[in-house]
PDB file of N, CA and C in Angstrom:
ATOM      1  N   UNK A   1       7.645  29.771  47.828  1.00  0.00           N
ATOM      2  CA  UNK A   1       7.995  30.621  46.706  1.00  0.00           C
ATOM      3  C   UNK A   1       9.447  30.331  46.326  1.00  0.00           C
ATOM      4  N   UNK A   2       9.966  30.106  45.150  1.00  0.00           N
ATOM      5  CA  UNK A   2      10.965  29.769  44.634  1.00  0.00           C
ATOM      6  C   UNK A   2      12.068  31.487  44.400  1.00  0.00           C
ATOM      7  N   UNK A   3      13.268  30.905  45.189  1.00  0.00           N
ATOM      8  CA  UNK A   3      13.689  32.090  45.037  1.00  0.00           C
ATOM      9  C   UNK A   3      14.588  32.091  43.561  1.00  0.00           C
ATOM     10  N   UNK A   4      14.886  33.368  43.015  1.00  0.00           N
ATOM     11  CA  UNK A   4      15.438  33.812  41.586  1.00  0.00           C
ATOM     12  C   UNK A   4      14.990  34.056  40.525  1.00  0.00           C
ATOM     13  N   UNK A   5      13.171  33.741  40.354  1.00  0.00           N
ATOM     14  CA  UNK A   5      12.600  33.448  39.626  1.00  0.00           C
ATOM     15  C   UNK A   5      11.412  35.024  39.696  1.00  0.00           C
ATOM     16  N   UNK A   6      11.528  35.083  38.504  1.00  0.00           N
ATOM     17  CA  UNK A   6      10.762  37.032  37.926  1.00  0.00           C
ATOM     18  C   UNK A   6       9.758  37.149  37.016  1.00  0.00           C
ATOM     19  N   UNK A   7       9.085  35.746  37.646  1.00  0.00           N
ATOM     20  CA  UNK A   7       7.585  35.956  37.032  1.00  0.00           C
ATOM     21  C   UNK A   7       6.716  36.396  37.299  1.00  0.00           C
ATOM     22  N   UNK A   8       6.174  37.267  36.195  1.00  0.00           N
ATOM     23  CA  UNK A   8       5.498  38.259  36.565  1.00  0.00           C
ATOM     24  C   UNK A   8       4.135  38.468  35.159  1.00  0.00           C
ATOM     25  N   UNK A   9       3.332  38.913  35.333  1.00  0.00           N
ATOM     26  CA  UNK A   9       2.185  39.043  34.302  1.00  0.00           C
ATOM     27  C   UNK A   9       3.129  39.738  32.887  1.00  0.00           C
ATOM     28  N   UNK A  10       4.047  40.692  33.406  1.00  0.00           N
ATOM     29  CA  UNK A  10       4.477  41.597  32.114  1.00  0.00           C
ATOM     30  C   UNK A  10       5.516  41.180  31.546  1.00  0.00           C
ATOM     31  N   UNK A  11       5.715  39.258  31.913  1.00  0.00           N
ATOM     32  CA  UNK A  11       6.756  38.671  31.232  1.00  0.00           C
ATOM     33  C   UNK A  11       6.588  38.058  29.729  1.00  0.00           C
ATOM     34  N   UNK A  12       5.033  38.017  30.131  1.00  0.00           N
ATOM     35  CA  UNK A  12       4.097  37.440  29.471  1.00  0.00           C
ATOM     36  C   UNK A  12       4.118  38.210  27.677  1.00  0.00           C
ATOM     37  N   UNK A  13       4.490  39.667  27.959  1.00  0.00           N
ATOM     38  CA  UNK A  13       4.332  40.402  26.837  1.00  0.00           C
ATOM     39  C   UNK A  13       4.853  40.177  25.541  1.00  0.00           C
ATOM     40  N   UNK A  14       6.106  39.356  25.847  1.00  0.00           N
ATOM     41  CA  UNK A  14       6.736  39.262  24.357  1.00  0.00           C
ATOM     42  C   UNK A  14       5.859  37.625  23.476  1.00  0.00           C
ATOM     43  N   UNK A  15       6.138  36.996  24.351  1.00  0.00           N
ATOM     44  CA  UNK A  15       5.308  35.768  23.910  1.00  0.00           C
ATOM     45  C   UNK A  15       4.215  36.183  23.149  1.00  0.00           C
ATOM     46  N   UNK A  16       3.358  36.402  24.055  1.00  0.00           N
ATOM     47  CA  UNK A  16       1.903  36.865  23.114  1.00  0.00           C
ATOM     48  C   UNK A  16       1.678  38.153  22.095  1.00  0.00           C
ATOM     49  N   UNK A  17       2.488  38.787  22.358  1.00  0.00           N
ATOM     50  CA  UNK A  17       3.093  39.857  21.306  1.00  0.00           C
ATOM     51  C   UNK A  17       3.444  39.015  19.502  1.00  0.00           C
ATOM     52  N   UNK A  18       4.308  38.186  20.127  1.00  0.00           N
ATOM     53  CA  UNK A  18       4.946  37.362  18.875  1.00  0.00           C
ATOM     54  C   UNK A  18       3.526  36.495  18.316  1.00  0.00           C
ATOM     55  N   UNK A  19       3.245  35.730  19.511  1.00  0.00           N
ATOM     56  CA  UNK A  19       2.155  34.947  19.073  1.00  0.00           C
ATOM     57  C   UNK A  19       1.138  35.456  17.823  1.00  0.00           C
ATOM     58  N   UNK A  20       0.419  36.527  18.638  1.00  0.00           N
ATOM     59  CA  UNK A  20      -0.269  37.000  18.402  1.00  0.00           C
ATOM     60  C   UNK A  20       0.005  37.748  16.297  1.00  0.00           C
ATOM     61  N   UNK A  21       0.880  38.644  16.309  1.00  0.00           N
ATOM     62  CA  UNK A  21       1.966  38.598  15.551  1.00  0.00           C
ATOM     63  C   UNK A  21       1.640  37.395  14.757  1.00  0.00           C
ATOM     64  N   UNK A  22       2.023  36.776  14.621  1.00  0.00           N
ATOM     65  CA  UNK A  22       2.007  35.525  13.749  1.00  0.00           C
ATOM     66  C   UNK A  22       0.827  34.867  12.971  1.00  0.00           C
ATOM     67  N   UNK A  23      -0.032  35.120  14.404  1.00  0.00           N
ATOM     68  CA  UNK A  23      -1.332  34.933  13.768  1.00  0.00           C
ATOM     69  C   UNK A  23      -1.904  35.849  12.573  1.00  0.00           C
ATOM     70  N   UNK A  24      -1.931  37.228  13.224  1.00  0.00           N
ATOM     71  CA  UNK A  24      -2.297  38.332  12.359  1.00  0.00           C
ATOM     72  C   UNK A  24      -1.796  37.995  11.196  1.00  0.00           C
ATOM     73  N   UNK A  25      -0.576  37.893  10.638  1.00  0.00           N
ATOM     74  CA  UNK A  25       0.075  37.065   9.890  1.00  0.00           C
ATOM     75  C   UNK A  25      -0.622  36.751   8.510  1.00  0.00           C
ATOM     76  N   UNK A  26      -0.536  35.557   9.205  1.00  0.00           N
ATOM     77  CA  UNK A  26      -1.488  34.618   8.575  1.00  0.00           C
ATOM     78  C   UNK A  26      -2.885  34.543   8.077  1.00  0.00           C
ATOM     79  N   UNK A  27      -3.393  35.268   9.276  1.00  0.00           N
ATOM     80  CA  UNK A  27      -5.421  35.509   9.239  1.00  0.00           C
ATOM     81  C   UNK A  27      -5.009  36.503   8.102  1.00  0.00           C
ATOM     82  N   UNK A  28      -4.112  37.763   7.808  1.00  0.00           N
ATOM     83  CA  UNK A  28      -4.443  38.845   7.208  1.00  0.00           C
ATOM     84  C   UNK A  28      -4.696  38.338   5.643  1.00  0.00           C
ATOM     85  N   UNK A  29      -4.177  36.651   5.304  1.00  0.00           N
ATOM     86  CA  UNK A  29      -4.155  36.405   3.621  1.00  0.00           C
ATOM     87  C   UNK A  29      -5.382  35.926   3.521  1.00  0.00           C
ATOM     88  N   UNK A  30      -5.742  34.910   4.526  1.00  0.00           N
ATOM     89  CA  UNK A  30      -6.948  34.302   4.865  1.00  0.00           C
ATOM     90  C   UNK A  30      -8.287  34.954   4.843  1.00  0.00           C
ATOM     91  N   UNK A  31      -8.048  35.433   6.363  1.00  0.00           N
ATOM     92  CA  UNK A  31      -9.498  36.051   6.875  1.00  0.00           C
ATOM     93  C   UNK A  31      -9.306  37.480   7.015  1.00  0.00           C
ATOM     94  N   UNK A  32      -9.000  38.157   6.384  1.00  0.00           N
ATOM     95  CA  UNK A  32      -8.600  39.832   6.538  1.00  0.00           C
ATOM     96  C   UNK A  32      -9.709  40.715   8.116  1.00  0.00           C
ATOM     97  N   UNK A  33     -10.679  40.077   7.810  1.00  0.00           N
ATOM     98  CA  UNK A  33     -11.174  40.550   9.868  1.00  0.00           C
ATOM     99  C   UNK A  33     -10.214  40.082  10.749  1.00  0.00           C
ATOM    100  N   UNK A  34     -10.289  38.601  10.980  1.00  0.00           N
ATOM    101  CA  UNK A  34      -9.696  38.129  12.053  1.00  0.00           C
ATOM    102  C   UNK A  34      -8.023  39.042  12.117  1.00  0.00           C
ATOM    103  N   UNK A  35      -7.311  39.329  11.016  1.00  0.00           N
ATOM    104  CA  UNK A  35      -5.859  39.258  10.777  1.00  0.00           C
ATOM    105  C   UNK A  35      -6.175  41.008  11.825  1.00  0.00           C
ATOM    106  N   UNK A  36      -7.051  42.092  11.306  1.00  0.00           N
ATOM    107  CA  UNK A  36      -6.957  43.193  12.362  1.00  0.00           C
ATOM    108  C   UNK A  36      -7.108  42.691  13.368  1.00  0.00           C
ATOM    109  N   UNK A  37      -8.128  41.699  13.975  1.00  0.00           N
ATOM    110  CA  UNK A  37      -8.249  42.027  15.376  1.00  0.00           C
ATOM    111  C   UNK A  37      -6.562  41.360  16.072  1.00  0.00           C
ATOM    112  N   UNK A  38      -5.952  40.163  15.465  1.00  0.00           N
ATOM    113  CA  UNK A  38      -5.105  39.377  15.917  1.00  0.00           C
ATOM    114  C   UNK A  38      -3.803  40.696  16.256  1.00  0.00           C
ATOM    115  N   UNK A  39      -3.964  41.373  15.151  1.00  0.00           N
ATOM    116  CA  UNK A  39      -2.953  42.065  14.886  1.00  0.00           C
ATOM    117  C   UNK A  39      -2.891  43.502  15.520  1.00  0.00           C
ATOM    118  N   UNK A  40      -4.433  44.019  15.971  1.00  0.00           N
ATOM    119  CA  UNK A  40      -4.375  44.809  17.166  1.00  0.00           C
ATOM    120  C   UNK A  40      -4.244  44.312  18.767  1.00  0.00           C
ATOM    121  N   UNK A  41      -3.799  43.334  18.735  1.00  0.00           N
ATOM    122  CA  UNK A  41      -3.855  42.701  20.237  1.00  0.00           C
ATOM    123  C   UNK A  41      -2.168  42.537  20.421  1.00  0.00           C
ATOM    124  N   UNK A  42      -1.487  42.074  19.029  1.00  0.00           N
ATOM    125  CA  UNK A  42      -0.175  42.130  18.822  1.00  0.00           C
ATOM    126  C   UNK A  42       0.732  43.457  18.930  1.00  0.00           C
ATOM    127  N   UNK A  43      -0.250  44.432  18.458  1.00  0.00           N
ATOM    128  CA  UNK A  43       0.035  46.204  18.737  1.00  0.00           C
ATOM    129  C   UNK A  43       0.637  46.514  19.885  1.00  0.00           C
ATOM    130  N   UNK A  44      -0.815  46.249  21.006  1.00  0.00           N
ATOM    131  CA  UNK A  44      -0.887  46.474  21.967  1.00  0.00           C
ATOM    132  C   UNK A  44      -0.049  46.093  22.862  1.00  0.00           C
ATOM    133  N   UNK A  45       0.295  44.272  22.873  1.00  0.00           N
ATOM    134  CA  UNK A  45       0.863  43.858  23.781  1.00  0.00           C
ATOM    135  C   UNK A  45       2.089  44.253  23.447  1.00  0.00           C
ATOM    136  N   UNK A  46       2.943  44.698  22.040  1.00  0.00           N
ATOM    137  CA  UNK A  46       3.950  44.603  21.894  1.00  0.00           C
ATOM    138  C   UNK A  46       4.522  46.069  22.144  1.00  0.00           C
ATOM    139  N   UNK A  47       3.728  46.997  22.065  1.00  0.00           N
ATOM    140  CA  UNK A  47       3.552  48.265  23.199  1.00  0.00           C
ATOM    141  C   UNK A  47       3.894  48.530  24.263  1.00  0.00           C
ATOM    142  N   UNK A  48       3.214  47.366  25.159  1.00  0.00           N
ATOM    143  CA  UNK A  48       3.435  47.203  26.556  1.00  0.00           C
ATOM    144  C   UNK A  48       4.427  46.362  27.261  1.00  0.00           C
ATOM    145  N   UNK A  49       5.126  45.471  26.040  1.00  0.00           N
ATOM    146  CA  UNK A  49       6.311  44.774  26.674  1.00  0.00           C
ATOM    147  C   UNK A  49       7.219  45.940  26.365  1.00  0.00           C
ATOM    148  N   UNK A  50       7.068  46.628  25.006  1.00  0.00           N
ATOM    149  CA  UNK A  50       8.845  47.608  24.807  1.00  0.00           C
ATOM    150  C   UNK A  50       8.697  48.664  26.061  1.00  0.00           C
ATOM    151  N   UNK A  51       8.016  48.655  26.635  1.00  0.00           N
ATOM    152  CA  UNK A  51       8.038  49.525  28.280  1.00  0.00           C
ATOM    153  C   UNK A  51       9.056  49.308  29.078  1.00  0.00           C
ATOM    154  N   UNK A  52       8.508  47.797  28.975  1.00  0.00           N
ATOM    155  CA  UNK A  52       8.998  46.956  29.998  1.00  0.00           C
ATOM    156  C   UNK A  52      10.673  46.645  29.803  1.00  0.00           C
ATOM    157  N   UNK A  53      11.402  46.128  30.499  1.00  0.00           N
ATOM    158  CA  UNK A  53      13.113  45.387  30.126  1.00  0.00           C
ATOM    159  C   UNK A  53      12.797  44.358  29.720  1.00  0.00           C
ATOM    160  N   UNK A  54      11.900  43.321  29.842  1.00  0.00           N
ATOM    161  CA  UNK A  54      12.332  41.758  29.305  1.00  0.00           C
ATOM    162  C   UNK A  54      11.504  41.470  28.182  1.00  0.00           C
ATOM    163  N   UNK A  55      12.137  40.425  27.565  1.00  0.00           N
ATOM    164  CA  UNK A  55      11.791  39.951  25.989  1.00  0.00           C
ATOM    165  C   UNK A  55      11.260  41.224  25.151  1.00  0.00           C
ATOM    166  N   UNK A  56      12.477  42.170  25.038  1.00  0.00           N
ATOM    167  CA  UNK A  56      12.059  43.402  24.001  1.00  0.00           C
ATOM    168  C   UNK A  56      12.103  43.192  22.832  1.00  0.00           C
ATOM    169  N   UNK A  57      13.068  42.106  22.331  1.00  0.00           N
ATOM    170  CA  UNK A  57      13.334  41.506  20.887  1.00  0.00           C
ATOM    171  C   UNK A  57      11.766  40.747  20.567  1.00  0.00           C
ATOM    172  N   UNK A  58      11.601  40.150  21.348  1.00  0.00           N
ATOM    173  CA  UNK A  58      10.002  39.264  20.830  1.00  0.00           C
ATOM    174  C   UNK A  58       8.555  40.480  20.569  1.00  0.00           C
ATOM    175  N   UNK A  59       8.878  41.296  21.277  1.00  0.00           N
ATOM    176  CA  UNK A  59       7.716  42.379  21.351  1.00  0.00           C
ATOM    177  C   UNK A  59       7.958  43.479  20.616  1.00  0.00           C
ATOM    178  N   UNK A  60       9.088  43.354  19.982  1.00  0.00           N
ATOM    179  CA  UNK A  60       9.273  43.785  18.693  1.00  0.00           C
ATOM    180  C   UNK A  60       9.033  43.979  17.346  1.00  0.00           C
ATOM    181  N   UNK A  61       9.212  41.966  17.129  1.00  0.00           N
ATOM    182  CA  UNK A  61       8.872  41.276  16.155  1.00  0.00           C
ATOM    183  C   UNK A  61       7.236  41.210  16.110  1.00  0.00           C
ATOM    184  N   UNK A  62       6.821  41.123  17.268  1.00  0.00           N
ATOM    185  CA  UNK A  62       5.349  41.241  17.580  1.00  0.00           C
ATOM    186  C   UNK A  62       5.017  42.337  17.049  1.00  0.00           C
ATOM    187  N   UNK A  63       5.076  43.836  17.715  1.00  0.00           N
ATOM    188  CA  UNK A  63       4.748  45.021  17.003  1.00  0.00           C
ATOM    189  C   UNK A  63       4.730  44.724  15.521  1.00  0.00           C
ATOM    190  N   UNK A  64       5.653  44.746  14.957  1.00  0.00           N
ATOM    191  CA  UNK A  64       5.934  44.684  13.158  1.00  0.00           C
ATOM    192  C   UNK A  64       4.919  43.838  12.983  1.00  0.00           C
ATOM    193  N   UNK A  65       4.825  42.449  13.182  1.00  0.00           N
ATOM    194  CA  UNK A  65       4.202  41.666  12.743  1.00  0.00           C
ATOM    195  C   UNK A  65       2.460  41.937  12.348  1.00  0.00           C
ATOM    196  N   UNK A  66       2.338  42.732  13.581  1.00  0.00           N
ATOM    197  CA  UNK A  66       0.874  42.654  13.847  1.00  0.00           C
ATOM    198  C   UNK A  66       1.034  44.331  12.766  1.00  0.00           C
ATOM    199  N   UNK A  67       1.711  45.088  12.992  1.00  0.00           N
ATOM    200  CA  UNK A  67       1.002  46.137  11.910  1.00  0.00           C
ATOM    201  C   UNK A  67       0.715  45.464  10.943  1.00  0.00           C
ATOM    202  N   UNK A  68       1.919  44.737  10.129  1.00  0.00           N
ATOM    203  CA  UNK A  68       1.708  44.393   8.890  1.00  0.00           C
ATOM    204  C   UNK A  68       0.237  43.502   8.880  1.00  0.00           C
ATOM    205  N   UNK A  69       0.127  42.737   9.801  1.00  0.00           N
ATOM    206  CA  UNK A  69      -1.523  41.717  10.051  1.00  0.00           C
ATOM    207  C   UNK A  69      -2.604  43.160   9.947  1.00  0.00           C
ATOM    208  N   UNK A  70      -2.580  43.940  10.473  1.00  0.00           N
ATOM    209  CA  UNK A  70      -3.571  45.327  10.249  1.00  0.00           C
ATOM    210  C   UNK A  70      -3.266  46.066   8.809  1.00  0.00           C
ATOM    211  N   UNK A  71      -2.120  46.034   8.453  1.00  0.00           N
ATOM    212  CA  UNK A  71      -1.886  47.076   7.525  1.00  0.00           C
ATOM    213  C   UNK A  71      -2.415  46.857   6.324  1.00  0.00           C
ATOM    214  N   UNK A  72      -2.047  45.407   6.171  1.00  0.00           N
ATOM    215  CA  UNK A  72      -2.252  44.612   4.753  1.00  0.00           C
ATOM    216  C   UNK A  72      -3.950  44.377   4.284  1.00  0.00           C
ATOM    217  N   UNK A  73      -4.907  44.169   5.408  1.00  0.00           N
ATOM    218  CA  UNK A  73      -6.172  44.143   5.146  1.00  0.00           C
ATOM    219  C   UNK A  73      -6.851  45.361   5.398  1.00  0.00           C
ATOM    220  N   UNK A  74      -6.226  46.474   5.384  1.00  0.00           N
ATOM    221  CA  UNK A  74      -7.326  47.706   5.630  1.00  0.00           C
ATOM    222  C   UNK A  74      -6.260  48.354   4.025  1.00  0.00           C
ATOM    223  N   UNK A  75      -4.985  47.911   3.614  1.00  0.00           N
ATOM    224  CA  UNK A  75      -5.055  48.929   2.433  1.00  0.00           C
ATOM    225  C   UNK A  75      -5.352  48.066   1.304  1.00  0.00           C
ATOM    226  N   UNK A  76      -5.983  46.837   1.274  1.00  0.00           N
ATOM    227  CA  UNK A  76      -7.137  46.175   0.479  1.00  0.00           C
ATOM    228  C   UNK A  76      -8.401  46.700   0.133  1.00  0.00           C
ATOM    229  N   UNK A  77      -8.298  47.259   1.531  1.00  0.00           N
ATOM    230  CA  UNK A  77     -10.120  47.494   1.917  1.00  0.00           C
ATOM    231  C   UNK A  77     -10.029  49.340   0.651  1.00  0.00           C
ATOM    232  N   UNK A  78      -8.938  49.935   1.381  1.00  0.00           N
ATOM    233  CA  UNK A  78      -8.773  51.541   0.378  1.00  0.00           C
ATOM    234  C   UNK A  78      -8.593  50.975  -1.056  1.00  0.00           C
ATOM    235  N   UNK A  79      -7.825  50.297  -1.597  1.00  0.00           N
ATOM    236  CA  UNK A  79      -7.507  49.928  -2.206  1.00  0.00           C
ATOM    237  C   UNK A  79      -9.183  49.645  -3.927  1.00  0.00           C
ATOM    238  N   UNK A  80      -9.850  48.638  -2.988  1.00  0.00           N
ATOM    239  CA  UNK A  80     -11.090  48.453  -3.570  1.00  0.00           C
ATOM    240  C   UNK A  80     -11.719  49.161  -3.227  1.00  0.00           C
ATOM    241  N   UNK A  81     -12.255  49.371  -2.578  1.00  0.00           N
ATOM    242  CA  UNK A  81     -13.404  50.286  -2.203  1.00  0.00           C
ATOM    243  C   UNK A  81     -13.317  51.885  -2.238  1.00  0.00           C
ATOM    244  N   UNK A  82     -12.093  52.206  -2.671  1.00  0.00           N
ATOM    245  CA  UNK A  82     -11.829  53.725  -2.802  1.00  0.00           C
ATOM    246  C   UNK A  82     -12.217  54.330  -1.620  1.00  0.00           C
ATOM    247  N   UNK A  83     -11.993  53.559  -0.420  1.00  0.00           N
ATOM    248  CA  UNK A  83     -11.992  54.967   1.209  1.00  0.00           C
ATOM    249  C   UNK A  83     -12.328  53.424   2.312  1.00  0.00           C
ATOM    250  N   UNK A  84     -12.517  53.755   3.363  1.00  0.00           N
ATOM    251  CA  UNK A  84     -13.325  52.979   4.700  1.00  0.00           C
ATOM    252  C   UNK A  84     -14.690  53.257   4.386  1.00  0.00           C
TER     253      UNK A  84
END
């Protein structure tokens, strides 16, 4: 085992937070399904890193990102369809 090193599963959070984030992104202009689910996984993780101390700036950008990936294809959906 390498000593100094603080890897751990919940380091993981900001990365895939952002990732994820990004995707939502993108899917939300595209594929407005895919962009919620990308963008509730971006929620979540970016939830569970601002818990945490490390990479709070990435799981940040993640959070935001991914609402806007959710936000943007469900007030399409109100938008046309007058409700869910």
């Amino acid at each position: 085992m390498a000593t100094g090193t603080t890897e751990s599963p919940a380091t993981l959070y900001g990365p895939l937070s952002l990732g994820f984030g990004v995707v939502a992104l993108i899917a939300a202009f595209f594929l407005g399904f895919f962009g919620i689910l990308a963008g509730s996984l971006a929620i979540t993780f970016g939830i569970l890193g601002l818990i945490g101390t490390v990479n709070r700036t990435q799981c940040a950008i993640g959070l935001t990102t991914g609402a806007i990936g959710v936000l943007y294809p469900l007030s399409f959906l109100l938008v046309f369809t007058g409700g869910f």
